[in-house]
C-alpha atoms as a PDB file:
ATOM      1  CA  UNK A   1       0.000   0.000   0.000  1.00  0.00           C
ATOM      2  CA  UNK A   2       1.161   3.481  -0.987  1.00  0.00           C
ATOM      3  CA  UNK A   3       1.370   6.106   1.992  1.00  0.00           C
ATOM      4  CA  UNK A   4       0.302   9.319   0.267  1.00  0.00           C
ATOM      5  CA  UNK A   5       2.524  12.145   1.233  1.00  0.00           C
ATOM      6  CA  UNK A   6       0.632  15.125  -0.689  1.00  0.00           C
ATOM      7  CA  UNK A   7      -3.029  14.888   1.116  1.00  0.00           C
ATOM      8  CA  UNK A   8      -3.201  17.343   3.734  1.00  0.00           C
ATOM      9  CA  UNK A   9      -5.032  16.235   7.166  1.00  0.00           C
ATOM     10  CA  UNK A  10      -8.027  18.530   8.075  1.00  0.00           C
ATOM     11  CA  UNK A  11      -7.629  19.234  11.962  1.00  0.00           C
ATOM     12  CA  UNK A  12     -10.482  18.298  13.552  1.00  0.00           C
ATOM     13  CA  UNK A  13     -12.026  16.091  11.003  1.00  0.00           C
ATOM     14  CA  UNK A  14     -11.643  12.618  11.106  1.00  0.00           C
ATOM     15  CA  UNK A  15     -11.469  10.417   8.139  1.00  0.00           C
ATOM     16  CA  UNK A  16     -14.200   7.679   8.534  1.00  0.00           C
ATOM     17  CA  UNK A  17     -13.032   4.689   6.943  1.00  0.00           C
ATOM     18  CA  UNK A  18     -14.178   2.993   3.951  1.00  0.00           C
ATOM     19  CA  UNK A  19     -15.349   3.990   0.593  1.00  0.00           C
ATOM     20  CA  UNK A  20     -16.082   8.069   0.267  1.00  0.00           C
ATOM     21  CA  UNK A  21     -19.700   8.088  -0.401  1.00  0.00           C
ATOM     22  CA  UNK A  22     -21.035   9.120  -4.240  1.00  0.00           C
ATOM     23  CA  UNK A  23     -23.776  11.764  -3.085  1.00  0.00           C
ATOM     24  CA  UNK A  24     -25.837   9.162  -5.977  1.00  0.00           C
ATOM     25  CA  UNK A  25     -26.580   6.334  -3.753  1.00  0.00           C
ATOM     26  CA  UNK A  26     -29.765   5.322  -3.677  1.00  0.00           C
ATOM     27  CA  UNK A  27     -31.626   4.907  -0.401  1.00  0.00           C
ATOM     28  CA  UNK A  28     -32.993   1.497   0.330  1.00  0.00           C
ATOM     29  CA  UNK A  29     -36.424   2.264  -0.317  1.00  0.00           C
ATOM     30  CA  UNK A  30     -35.617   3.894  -3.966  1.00  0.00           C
ATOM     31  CA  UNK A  31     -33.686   0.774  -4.580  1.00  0.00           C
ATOM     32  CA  UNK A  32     -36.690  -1.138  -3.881  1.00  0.00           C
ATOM     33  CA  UNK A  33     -39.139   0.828  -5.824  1.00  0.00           C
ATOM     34  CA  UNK A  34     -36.969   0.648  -8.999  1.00  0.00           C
ATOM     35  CA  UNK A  35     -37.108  -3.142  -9.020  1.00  0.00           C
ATOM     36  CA  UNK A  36     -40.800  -3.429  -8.527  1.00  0.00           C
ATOM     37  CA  UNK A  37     -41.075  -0.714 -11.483  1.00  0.00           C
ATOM     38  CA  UNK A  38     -38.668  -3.550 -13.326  1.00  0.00           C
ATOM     39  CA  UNK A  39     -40.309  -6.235 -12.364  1.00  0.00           C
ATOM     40  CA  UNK A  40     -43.772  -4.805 -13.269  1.00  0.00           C
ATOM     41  CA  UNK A  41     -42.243  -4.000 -16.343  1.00  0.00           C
ATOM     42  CA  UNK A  42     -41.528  -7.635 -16.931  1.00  0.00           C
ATOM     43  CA  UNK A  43     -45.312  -8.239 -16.439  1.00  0.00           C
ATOM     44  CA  UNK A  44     -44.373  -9.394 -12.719  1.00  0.00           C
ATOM     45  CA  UNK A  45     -45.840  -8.447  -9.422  1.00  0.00           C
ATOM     46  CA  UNK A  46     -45.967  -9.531  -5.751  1.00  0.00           C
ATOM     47  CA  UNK A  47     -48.289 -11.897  -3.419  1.00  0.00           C
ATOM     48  CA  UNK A  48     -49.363 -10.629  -0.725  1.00  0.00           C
ATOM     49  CA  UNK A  49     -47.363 -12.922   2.614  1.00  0.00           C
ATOM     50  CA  UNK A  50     -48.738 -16.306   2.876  1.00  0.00           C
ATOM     51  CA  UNK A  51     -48.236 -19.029   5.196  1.00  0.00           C
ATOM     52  CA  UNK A  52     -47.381 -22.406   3.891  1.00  0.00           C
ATOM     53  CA  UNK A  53     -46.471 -25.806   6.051  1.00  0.00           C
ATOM     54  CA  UNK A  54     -42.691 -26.175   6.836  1.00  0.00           C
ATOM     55  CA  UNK A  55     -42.554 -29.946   5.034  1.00  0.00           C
ATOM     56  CA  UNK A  56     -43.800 -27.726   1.613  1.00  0.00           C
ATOM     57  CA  UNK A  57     -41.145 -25.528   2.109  1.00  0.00           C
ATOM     58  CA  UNK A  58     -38.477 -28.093   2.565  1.00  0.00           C
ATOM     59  CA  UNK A  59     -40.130 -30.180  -0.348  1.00  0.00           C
ATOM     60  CA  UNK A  60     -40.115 -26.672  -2.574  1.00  0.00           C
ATOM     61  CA  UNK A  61     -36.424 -25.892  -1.701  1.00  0.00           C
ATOM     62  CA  UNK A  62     -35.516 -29.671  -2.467  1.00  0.00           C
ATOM     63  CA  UNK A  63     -36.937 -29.287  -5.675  1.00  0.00           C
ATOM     64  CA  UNK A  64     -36.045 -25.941  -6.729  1.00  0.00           C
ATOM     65  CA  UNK A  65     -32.187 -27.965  -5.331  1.00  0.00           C
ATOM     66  CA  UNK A  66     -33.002 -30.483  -7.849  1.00  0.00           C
ATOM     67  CA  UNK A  67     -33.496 -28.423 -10.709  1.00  0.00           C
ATOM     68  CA  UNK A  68     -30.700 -26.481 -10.712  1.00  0.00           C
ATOM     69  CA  UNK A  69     -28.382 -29.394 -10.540  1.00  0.00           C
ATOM     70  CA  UNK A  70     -30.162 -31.037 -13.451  1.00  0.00           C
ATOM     71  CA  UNK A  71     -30.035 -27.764 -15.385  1.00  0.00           C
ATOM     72  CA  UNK A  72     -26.554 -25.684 -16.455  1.00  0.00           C
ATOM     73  CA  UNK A  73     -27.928 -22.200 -16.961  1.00  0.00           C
ATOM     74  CA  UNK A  74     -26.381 -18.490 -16.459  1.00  0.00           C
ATOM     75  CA  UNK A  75     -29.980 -18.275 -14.156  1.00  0.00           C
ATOM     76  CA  UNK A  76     -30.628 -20.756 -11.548  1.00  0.00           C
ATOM     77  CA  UNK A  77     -34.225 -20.828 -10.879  1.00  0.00           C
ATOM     78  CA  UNK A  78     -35.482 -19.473  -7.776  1.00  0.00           C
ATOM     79  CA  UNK A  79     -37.947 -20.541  -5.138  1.00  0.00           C
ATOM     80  CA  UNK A  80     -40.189 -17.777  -6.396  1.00  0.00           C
ATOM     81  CA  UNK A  81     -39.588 -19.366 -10.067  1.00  0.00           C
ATOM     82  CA  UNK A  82     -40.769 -22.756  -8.618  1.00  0.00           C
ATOM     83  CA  UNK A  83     -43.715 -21.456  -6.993  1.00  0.00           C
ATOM     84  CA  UNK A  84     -44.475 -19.888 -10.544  1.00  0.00           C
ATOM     85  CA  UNK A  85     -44.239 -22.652 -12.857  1.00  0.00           C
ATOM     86  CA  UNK A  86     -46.586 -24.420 -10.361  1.00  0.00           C
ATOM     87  CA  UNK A  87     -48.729 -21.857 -10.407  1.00  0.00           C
ATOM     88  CA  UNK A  88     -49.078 -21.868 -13.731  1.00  0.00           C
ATOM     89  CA  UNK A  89     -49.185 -25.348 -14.378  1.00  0.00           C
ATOM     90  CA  UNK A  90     -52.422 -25.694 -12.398  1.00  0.00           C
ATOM     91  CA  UNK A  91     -53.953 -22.344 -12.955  1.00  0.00           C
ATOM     92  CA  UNK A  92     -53.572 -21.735 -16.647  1.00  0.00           C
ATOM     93  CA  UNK A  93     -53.479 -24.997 -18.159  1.00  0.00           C
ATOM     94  CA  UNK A  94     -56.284 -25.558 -20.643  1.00  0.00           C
ATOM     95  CA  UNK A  95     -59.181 -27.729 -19.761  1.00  0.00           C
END
């Protein structure tokens, strides 16, 4: 690491450590609002929270496990992928 002689100390001022901050940065709330505009753009939105028994859950996350080792992709699928292929499957299916 380089010691840098020709910076000046500010008395009084401490440095804090870490990266200098942009004055861009988003807050976490924009953050979130820009990807539910994406999303919504993708012709995606949210469920409202649900509760769902724990064996579903482990039998969702051993699928969703299953999957992605069967499958070489550049985008894993996700629990939320899972749930809407399911979805789907029993929802939109023609009778």
């Amino acid at each position: 690491m380089r010691k840098d002689d020709l910076t000046q100390e500010l008395p009084g001022v401490a440095k804090r450590p870490g990266r200098p901050p942009s004055g861009r940065a988003l807050t976490g709330a924009e953050r979130q609002r820009l990807h539910r505009q994406k999303k919504a753009a993708e012709g995606k939105g949210t469920l409202p929270p649900c509760f769902v028994g724990e064996d579903v859950l482990e039998a969702l996350a051993a699928y969703v496990e299953r999957q992605n080792a069967n499958t070489v992709t550049d985008k894993p699928m996700t629990v939320g992928d899972a749930v809407e292929k399911f979805l789907r499957d029993r929802l939109l299916r023609k009778r």
